[in-house]
Every structure is written in structure tokens, then in C-alpha cells.
N, C-alpha and C. Protein backbone atom coordinates (compact mmCIF):
# COMPACT_ATOMS: atom_id res chain seq x y z
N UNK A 1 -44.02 -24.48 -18.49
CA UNK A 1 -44.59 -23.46 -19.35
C UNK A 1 -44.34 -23.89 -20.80
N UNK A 2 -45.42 -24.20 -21.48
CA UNK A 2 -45.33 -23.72 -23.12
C UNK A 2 -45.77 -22.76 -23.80
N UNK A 3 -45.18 -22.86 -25.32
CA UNK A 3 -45.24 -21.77 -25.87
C UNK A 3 -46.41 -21.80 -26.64
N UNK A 4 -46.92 -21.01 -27.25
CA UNK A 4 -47.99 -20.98 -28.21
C UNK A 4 -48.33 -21.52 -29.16
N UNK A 5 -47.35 -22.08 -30.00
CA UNK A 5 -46.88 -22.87 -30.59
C UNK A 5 -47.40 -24.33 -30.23
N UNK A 6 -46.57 -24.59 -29.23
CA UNK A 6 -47.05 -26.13 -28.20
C UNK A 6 -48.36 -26.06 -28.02
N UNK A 7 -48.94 -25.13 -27.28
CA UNK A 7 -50.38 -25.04 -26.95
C UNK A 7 -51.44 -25.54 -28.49
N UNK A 8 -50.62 -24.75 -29.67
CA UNK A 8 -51.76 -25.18 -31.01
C UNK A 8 -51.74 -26.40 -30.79
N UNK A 9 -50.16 -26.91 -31.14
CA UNK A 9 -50.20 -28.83 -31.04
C UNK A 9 -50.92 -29.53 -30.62
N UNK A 10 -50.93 -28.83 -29.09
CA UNK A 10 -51.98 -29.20 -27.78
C UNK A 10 -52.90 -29.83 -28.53
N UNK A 11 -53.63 -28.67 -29.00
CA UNK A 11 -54.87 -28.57 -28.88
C UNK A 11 -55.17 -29.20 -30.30
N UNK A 12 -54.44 -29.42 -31.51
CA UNK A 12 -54.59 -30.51 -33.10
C UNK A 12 -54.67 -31.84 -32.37
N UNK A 13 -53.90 -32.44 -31.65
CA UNK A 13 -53.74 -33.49 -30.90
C UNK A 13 -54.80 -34.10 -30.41
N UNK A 14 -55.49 -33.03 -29.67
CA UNK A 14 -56.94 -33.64 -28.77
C UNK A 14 -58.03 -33.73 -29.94
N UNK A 15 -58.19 -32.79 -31.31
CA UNK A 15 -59.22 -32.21 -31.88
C UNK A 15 -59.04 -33.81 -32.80
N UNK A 16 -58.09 -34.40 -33.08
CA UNK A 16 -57.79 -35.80 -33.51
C UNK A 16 -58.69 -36.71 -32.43
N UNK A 17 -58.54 -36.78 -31.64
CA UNK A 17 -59.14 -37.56 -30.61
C UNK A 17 -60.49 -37.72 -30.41
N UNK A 18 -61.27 -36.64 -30.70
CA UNK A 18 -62.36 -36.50 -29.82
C UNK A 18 -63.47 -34.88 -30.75
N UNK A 19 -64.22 -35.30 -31.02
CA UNK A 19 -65.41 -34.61 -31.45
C UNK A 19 -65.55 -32.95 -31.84
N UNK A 20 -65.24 -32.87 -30.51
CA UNK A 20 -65.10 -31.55 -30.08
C UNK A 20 -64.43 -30.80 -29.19
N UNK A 21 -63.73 -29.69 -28.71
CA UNK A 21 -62.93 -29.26 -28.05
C UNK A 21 -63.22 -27.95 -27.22
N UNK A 22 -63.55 -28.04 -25.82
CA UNK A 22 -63.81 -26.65 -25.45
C UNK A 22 -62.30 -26.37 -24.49
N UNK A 23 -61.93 -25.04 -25.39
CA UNK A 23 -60.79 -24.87 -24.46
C UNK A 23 -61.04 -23.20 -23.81
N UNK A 24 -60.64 -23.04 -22.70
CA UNK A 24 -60.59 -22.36 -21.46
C UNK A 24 -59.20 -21.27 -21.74
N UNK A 25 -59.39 -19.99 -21.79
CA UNK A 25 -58.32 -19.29 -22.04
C UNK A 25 -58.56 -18.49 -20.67
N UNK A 26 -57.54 -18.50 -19.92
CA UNK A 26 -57.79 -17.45 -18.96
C UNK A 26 -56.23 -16.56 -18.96
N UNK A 27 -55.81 -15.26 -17.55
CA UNK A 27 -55.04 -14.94 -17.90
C UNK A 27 -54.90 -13.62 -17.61
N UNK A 28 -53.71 -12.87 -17.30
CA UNK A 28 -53.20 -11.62 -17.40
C UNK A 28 -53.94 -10.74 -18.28
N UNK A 29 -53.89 -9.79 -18.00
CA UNK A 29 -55.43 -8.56 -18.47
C UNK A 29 -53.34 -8.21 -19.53
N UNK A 30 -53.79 -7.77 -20.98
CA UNK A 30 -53.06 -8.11 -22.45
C UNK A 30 -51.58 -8.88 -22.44
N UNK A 31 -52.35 -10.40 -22.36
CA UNK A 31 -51.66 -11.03 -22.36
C UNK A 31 -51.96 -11.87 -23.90
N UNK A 32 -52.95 -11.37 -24.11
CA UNK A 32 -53.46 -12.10 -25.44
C UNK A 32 -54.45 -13.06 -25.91
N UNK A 33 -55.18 -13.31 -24.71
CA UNK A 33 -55.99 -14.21 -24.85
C UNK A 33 -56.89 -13.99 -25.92
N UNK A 34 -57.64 -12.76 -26.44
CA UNK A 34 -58.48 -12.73 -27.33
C UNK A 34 -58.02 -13.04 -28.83
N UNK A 35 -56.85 -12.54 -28.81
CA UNK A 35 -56.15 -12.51 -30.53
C UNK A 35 -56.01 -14.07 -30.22
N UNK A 36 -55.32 -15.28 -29.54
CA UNK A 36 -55.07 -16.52 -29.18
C UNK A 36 -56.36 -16.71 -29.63
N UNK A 37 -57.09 -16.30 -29.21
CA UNK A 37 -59.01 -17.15 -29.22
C UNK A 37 -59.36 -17.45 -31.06
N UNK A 38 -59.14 -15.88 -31.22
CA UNK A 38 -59.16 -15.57 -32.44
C UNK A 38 -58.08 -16.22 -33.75
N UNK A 39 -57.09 -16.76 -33.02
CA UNK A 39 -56.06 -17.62 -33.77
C UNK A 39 -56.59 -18.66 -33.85
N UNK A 40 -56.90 -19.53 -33.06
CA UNK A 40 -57.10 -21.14 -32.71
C UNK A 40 -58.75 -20.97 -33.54
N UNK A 41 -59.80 -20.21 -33.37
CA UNK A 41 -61.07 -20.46 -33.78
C UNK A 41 -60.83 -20.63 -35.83
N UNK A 42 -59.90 -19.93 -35.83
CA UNK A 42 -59.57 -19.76 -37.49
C UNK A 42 -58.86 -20.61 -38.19
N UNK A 43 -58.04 -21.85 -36.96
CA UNK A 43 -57.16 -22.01 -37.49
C UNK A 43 -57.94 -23.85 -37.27
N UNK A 44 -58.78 -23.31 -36.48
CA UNK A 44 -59.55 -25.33 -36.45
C UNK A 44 -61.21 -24.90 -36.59
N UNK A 45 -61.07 -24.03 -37.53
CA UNK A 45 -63.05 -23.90 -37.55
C UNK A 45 -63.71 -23.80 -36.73
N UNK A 46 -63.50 -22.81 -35.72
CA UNK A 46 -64.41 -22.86 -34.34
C UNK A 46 -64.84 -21.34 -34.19
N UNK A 47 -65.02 -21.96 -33.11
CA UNK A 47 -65.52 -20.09 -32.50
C UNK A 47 -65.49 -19.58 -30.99
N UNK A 48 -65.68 -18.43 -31.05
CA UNK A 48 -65.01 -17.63 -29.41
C UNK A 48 -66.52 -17.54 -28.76
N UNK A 49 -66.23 -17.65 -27.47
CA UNK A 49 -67.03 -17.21 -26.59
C UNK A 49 -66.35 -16.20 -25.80
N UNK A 50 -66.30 -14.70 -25.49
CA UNK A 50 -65.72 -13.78 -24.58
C UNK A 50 -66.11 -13.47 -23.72
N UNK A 51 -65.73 -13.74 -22.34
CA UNK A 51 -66.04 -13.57 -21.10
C UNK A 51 -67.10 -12.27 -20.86
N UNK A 52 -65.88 -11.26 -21.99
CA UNK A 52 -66.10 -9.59 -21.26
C UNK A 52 -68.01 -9.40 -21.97
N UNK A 53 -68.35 -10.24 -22.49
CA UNK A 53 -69.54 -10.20 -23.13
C UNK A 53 -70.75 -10.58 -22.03
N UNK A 54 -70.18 -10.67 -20.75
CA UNK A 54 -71.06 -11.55 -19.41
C UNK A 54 -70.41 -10.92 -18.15
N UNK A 55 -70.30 -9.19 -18.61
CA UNK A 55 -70.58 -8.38 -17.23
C UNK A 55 -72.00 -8.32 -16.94
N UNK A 56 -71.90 -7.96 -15.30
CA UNK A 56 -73.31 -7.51 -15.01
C UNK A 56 -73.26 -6.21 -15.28
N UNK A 57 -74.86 -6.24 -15.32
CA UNK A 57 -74.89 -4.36 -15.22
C UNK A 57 -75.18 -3.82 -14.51
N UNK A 58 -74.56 -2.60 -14.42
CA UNK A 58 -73.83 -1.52 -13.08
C UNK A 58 -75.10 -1.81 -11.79
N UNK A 59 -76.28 -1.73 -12.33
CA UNK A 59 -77.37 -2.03 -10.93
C UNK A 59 -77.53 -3.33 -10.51
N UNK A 60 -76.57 -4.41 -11.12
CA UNK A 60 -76.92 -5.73 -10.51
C UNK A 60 -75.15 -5.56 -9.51
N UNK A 61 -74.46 -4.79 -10.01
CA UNK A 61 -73.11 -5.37 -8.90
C UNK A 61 -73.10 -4.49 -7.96
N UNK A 62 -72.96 -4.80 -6.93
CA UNK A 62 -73.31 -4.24 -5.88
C UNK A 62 -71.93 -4.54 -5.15
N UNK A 63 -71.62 -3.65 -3.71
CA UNK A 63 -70.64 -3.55 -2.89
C UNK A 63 -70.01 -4.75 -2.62
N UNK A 64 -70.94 -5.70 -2.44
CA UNK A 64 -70.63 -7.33 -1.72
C UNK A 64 -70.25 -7.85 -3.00
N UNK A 65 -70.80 -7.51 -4.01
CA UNK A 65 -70.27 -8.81 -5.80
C UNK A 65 -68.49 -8.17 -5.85
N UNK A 66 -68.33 -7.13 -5.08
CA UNK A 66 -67.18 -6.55 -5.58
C UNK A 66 -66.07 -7.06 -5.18
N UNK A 67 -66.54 -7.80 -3.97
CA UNK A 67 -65.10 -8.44 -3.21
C UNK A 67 -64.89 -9.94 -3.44
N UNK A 68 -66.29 -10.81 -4.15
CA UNK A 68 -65.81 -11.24 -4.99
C UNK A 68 -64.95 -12.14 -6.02
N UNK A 69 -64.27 -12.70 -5.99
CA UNK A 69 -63.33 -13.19 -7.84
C UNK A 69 -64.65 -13.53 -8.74
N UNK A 70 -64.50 -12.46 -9.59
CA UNK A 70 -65.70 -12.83 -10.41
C UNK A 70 -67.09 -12.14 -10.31
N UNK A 71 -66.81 -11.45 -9.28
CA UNK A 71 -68.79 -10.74 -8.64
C UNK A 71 -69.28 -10.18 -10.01
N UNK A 72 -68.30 -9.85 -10.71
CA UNK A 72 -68.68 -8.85 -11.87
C UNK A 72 -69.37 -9.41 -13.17
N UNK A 73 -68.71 -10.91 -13.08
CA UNK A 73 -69.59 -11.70 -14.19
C UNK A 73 -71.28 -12.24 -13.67
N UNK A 74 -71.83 -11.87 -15.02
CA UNK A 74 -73.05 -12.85 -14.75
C UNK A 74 -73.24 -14.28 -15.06
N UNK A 75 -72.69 -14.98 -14.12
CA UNK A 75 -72.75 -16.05 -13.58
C UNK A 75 -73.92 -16.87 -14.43
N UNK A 76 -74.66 -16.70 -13.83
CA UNK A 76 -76.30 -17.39 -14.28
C UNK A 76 -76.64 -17.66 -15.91
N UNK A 77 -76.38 -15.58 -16.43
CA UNK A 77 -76.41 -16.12 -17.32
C UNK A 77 -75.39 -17.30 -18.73
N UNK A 78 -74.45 -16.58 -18.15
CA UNK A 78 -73.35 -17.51 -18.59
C UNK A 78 -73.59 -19.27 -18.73
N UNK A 79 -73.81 -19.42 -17.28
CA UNK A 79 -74.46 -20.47 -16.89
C UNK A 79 -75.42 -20.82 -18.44
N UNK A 80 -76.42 -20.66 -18.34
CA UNK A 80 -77.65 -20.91 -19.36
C UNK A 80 -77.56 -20.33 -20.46
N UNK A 81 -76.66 -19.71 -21.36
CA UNK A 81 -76.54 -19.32 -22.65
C UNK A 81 -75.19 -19.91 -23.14
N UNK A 82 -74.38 -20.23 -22.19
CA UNK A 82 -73.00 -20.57 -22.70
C UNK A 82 -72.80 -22.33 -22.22
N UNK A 83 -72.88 -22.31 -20.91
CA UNK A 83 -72.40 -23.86 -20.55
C UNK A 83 -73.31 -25.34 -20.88
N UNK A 84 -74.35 -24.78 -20.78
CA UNK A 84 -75.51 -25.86 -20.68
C UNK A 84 -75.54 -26.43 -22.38
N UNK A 85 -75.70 -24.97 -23.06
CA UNK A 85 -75.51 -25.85 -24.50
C UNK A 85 -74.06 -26.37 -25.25
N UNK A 86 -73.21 -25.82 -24.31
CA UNK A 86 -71.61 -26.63 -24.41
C UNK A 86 -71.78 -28.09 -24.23
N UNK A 87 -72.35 -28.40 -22.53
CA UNK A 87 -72.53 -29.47 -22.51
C UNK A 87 -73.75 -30.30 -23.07
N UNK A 88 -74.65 -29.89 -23.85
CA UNK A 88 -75.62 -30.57 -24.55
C UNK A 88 -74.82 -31.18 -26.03
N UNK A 89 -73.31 -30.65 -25.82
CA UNK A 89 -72.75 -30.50 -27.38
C UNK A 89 -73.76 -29.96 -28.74
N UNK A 90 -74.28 -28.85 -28.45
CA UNK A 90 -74.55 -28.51 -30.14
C UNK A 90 -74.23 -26.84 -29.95
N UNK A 91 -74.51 -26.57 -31.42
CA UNK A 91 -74.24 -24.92 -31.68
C UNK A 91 -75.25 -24.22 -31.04
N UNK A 92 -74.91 -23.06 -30.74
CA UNK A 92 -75.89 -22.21 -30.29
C UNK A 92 -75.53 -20.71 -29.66
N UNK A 93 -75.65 -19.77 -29.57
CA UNK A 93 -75.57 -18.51 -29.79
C UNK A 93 -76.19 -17.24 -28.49
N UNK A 94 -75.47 -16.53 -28.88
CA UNK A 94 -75.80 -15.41 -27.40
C UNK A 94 -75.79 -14.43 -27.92
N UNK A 95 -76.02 -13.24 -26.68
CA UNK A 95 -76.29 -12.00 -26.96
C UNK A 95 -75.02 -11.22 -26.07
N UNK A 96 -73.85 -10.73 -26.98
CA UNK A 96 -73.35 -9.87 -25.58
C UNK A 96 -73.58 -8.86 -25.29
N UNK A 97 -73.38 -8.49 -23.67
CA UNK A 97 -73.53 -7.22 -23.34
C UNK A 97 -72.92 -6.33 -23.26
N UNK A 98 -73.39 -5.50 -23.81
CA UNK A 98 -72.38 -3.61 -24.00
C UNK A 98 -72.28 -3.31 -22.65
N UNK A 99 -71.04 -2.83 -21.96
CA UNK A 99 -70.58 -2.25 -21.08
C UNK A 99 -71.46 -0.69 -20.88
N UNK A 100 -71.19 -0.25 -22.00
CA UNK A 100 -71.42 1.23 -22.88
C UNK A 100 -72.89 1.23 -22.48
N UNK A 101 -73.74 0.95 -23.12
CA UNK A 101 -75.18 0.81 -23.40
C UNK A 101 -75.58 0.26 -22.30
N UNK A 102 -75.19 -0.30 -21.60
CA UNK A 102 -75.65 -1.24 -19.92
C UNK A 102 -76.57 -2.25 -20.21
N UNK A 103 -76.64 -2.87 -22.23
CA UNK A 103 -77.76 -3.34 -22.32
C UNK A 103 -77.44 -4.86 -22.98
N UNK A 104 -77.96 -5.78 -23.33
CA UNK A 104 -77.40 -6.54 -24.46
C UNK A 104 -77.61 -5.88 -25.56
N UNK A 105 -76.59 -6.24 -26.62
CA UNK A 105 -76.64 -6.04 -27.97
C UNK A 105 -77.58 -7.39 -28.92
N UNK A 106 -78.31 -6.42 -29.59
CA UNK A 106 -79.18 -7.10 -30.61
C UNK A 106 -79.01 -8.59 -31.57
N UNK A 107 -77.53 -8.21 -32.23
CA UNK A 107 -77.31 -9.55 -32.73
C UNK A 107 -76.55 -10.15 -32.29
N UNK A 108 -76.90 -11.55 -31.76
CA UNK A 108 -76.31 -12.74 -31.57
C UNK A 108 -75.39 -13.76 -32.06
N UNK A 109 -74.26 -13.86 -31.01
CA UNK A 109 -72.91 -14.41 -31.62
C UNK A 109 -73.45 -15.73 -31.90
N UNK A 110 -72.84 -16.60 -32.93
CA UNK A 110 -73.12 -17.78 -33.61
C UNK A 110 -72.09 -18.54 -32.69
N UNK A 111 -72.17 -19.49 -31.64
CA UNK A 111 -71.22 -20.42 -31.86
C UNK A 111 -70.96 -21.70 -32.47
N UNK A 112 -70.07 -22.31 -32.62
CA UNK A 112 -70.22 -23.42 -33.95
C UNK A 112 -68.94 -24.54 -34.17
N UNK A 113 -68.84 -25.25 -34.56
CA UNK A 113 -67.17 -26.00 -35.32
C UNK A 113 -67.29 -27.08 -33.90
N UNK A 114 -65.80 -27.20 -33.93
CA UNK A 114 -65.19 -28.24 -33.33
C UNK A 114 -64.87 -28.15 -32.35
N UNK A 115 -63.80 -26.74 -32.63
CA UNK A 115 -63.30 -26.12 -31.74
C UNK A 115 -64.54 -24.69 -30.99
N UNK A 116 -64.37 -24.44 -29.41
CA UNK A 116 -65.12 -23.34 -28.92
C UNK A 116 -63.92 -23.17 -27.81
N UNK A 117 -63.24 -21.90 -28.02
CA UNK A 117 -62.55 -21.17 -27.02
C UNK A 117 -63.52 -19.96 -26.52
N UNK A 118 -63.03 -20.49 -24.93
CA UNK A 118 -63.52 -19.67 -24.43
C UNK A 118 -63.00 -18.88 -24.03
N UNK A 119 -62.63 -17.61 -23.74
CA UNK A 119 -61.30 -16.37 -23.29
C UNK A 119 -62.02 -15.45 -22.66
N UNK A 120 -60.78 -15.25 -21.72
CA UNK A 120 -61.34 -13.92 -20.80
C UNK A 120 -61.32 -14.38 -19.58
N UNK A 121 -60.77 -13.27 -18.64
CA UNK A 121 -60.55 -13.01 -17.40
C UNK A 121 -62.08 -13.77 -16.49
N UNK A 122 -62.13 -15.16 -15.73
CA UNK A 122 -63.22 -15.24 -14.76
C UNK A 122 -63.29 -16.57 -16.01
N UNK A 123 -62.25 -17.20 -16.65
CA UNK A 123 -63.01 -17.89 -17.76
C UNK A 123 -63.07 -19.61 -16.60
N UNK A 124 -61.87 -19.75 -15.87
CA UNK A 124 -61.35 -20.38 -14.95
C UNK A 124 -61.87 -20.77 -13.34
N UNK A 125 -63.05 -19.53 -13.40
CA UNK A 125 -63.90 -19.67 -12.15
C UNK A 125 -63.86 -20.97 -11.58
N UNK A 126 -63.85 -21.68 -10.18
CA UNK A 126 -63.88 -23.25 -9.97
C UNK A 126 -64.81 -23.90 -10.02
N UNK A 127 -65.89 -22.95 -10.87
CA UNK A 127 -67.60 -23.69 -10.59
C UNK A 127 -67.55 -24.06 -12.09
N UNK A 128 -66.49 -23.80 -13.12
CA UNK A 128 -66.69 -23.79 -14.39
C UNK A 128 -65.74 -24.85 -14.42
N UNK A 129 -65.12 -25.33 -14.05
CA UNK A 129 -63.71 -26.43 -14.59
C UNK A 129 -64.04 -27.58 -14.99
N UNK A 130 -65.79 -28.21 -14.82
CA UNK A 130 -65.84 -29.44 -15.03
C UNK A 130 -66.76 -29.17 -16.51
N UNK A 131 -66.26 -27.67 -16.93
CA UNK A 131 -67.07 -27.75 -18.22
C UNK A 131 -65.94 -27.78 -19.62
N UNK A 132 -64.84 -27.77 -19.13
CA UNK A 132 -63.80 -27.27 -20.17
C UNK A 132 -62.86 -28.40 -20.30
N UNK A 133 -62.39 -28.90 -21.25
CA UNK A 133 -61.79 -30.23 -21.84
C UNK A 133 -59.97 -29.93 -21.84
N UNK A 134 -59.93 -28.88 -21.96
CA UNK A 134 -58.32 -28.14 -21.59
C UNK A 134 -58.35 -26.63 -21.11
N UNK A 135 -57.86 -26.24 -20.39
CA UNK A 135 -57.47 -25.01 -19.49
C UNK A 135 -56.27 -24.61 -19.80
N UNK A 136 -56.04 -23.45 -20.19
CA UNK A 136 -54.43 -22.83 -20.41
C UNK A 136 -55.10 -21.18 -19.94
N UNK A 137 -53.53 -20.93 -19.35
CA UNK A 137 -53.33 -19.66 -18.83
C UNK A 137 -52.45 -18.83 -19.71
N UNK A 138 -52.90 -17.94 -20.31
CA UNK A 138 -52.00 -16.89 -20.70
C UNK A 138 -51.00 -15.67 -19.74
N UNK A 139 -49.41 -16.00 -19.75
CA UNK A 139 -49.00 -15.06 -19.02
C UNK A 139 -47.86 -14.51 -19.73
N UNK A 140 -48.04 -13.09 -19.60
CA UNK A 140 -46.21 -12.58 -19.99
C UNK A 140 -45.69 -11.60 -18.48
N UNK A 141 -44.80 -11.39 -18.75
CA UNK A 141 -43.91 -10.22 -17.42
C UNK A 141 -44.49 -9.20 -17.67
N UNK A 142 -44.78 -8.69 -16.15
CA UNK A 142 -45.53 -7.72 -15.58
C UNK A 142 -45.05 -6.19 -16.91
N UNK A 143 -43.52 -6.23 -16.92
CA UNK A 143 -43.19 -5.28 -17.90
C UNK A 143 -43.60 -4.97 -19.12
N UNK A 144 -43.89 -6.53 -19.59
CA UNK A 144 -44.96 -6.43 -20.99
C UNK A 144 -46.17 -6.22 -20.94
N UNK A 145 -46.43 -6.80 -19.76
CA UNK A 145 -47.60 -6.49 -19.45
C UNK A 145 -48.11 -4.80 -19.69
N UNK A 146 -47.68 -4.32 -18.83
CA UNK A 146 -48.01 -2.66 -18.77
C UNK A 146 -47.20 -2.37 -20.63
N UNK A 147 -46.46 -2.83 -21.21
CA UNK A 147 -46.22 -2.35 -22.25
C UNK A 147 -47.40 -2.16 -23.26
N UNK A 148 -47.91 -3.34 -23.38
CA UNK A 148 -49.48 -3.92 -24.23
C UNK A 148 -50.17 -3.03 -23.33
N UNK A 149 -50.15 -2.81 -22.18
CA UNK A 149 -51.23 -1.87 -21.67
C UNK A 149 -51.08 -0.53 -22.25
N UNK A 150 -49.98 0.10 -22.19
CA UNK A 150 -50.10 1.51 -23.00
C UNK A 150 -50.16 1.45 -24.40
N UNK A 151 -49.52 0.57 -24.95
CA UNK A 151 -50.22 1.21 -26.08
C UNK A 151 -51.69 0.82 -26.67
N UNK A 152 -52.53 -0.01 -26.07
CA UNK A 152 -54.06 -0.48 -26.20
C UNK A 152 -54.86 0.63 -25.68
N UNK A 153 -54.53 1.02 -24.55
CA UNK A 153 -55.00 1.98 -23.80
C UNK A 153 -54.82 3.14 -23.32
N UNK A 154 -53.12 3.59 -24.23
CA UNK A 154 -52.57 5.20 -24.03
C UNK A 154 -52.34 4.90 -22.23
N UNK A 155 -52.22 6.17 -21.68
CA UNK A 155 -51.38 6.45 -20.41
C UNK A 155 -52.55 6.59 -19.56
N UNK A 156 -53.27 7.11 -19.80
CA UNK A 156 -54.94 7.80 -18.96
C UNK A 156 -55.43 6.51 -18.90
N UNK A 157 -55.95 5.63 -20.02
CA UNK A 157 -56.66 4.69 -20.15
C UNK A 157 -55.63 3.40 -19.52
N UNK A 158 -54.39 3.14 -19.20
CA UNK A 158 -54.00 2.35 -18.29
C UNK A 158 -54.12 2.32 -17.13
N UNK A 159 -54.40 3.47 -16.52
CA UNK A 159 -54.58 3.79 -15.05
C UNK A 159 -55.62 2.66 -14.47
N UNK A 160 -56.81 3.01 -14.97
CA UNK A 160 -57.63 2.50 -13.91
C UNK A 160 -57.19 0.44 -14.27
N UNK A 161 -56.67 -0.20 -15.53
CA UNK A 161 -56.07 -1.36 -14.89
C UNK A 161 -55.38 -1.67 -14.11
N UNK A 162 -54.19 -0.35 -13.80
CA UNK A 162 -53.18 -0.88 -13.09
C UNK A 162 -53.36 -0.63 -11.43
N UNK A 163 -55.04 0.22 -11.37
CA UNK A 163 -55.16 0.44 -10.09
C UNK A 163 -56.81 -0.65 -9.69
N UNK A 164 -57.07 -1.13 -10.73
CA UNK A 164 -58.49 -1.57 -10.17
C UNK A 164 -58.69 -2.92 -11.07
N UNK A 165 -58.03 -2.92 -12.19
CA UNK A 165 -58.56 -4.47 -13.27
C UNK A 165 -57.26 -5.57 -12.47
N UNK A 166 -56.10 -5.20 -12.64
CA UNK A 166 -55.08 -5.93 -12.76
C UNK A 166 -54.91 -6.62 -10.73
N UNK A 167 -55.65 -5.38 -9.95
CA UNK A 167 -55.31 -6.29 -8.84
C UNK A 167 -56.73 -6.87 -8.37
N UNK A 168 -57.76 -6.81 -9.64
CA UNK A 168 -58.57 -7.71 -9.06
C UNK A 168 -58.61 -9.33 -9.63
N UNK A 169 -58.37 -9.26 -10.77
CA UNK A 169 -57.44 -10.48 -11.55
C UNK A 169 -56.36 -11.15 -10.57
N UNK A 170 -55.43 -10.45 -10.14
CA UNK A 170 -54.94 -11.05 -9.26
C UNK A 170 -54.77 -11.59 -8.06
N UNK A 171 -55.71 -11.38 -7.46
CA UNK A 171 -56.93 -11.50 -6.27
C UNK A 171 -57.36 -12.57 -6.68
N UNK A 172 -58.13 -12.31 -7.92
CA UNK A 172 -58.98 -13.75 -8.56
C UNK A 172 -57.83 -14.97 -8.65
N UNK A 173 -56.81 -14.81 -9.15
CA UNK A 173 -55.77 -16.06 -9.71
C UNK A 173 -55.08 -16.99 -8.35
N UNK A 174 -55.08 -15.27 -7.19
CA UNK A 174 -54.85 -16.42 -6.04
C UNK A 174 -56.06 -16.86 -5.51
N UNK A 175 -57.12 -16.12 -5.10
CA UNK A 175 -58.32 -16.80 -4.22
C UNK A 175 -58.50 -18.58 -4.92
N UNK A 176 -58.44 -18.19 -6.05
CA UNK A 176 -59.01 -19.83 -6.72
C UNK A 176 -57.94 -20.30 -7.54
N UNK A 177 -57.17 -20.27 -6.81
CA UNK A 177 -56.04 -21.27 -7.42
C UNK A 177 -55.78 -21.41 -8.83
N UNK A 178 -55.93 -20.19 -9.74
CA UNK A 178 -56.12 -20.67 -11.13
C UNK A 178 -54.75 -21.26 -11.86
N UNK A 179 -53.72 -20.64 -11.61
CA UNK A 179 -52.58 -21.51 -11.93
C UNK A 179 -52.65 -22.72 -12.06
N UNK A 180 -52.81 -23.10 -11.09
CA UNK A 180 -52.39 -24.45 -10.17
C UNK A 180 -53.63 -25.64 -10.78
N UNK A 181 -55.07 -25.04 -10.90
CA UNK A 181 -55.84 -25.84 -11.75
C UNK A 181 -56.17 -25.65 -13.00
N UNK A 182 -55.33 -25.12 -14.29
CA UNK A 182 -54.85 -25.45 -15.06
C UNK A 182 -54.00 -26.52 -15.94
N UNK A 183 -54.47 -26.57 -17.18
CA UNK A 183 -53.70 -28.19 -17.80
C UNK A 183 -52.00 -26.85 -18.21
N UNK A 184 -52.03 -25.88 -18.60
CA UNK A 184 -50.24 -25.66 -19.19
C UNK A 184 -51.04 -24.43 -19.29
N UNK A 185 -49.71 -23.86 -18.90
CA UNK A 185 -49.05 -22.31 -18.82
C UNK A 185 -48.52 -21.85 -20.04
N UNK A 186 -49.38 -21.05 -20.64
CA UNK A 186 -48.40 -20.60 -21.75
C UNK A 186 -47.70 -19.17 -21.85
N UNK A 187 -46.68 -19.32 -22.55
CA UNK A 187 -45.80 -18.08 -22.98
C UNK A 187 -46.35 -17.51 -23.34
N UNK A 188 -46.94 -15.94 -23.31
CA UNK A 188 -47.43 -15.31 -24.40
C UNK A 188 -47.05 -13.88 -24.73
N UNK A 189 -45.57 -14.09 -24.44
CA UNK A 189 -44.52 -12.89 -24.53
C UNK A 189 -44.36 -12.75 -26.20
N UNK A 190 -44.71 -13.83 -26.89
CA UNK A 190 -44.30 -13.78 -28.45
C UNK A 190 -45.21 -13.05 -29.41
């Protein structure tokens, strides 16, 4: 396991090396991956891609997507707005979708730089690993865990993670081995 810290190094190290950098944030539901995304894109000129921006909507997931690691993402499009022009290497931009609204939203995220983190729960899928140049997992203890959960989400609004997000994440981390096919584990108790 490294720390966050190590992980920047990581990742100055490779951005020396090589063109461009797509790194893979996956991870414990507030463990930090987005503020991390949001660190590293600022801190090497890049930009985020967020998973939670590539739910389906409520009439495409159905009983069978539910069981699942992942039924909930749209796959496809992800596929063709996010990976294809990763691997074409150039900039290029999406639309995410509102949970809220069940719809996409109008303006389109810019992606761009050197660096492109990608974050978010399903980021690790095994159909995605031959698109990402480093993989890190964000984890802290279950205790912090639920700590960052109440206060993001008050007491009401933790419930349904700790009964429906957190054990489907964890479902997901064992079905597909995400640990285990990962480049480093990071701390993200700090």
C-alpha cells in the first residue's frame, strides 16, 4: 500500500516518460477518489472523466443489469465517448448524465492535458484494463469509511449506501478481482 503522496510521484514519474497518462481511480464509495481526480488533474494539467456521469437510465436497468458488477453503468456509451478517443490519443468531450433529470446534461465536459483520470466506482471493470496506463485503488477503514459517509450524506442519506451502494461495490471488487488487478493500493485515510 501507498500513500497519496507516493501515488503523485507515481504518476510525475510516468508523465516524464511518456506523452500522456490515463490513470484509473477506482475504490471504496468516500474514499476520495473524486477530490484525488480533482488533485492530480490540477496538479499535471489534465482532466477528470467521472464514472457517476455513465449511469443508465432507470428504463434501461433492468432486474438482470442488477446482479451485475457494473449493470448500472452504460457500458457502450462509455465505450464510444470515453475509451475510443482515449485510445485515438486526442481531446475530446462528453455529455454527463443527471441521475435527477434521467437525461444527459447539455454542456459537455472538455477533456484535455496530459494527464486524464478517470474515477469512480466500475472505473476497473475487466473489459476496461487494457485502456488505462496505471490503476490505483482508493481505500480507507470501513470506520472512516461510514465517517465520510455521514457527514456527505447526514444519517438518512447514508442508509441506502450502507444497505445497497457499498455491498454492491463490494460484490463488484470481489467478482472481478479489482484489488488484485491493480498497479498500488493507496492510503486514503489522509
Amino acid at each position: 500500500m501507498i500513500s497519496k503522496e507516493e501515488a503523485v510521484a507515481l504518476i510525475g514519474e510516468r508523465l516524464e516518460k511518456q506523452p500522456r497518462l490515463v490513470v484509473a481511480l477506482d475504490g471504496m464509495s468516500c474514499s476520495g477518489k473524486t477530490t484525488f481526480a480533482q488533485v492530480l488533474a490540477e496538479k499535471f494539467s489534465g482532466s477528470v472523466v467521472h464514472m457517476d456521469d455513465f449511469f443508465l437510465p432507470r428504463d434501461r436497468f433492468t432486474e438482470e443489469m442488477q446482479t451485475l458488477p457494473g449493470g448500472n453503468m452504460d457500458r457502450a456509451r462509455f465505450k464510444t465517448e470515453v475509451l475510443e478517443p482515449l485510445m485515438a490519443g486526442r481531446d475530446f468531450a462528453y455529455r454527463p448524465f443527471s441521475c435527477g433529470s434521467q437525461s444527459l446534461l447539455p454542456d459537455p465536459v472538455p477533456v484535455t492535458g496530459r494527464l486524464v483520470a478517470v474515477e469512480g466506482a466500475y472505473a476497473l471493470l475487466p473489459e476496461w484494463g487494457r485502456y488505462w496506463d496505471l490503476a490505483l485503488f482508493l481505500q480507507v477503514s470501513p470506520e472512516e469509511q461510514q465517517g465520510r459517509l455521514l457527514l456527505r450524506n447526514g444519517a438518512k442519506g447514508m442508509v441506502p449506501f450502507l444497505m445497497r451502494w457499498i455491498p454492491r461495490e463490494e460484490s463488484y471488487f470481489s467478482a472481478c478481482g479489482v484489488k488484485a488487478r491493480c498497479d498500488e493500493i493507496v492510503n486514503a485515510e489522509d
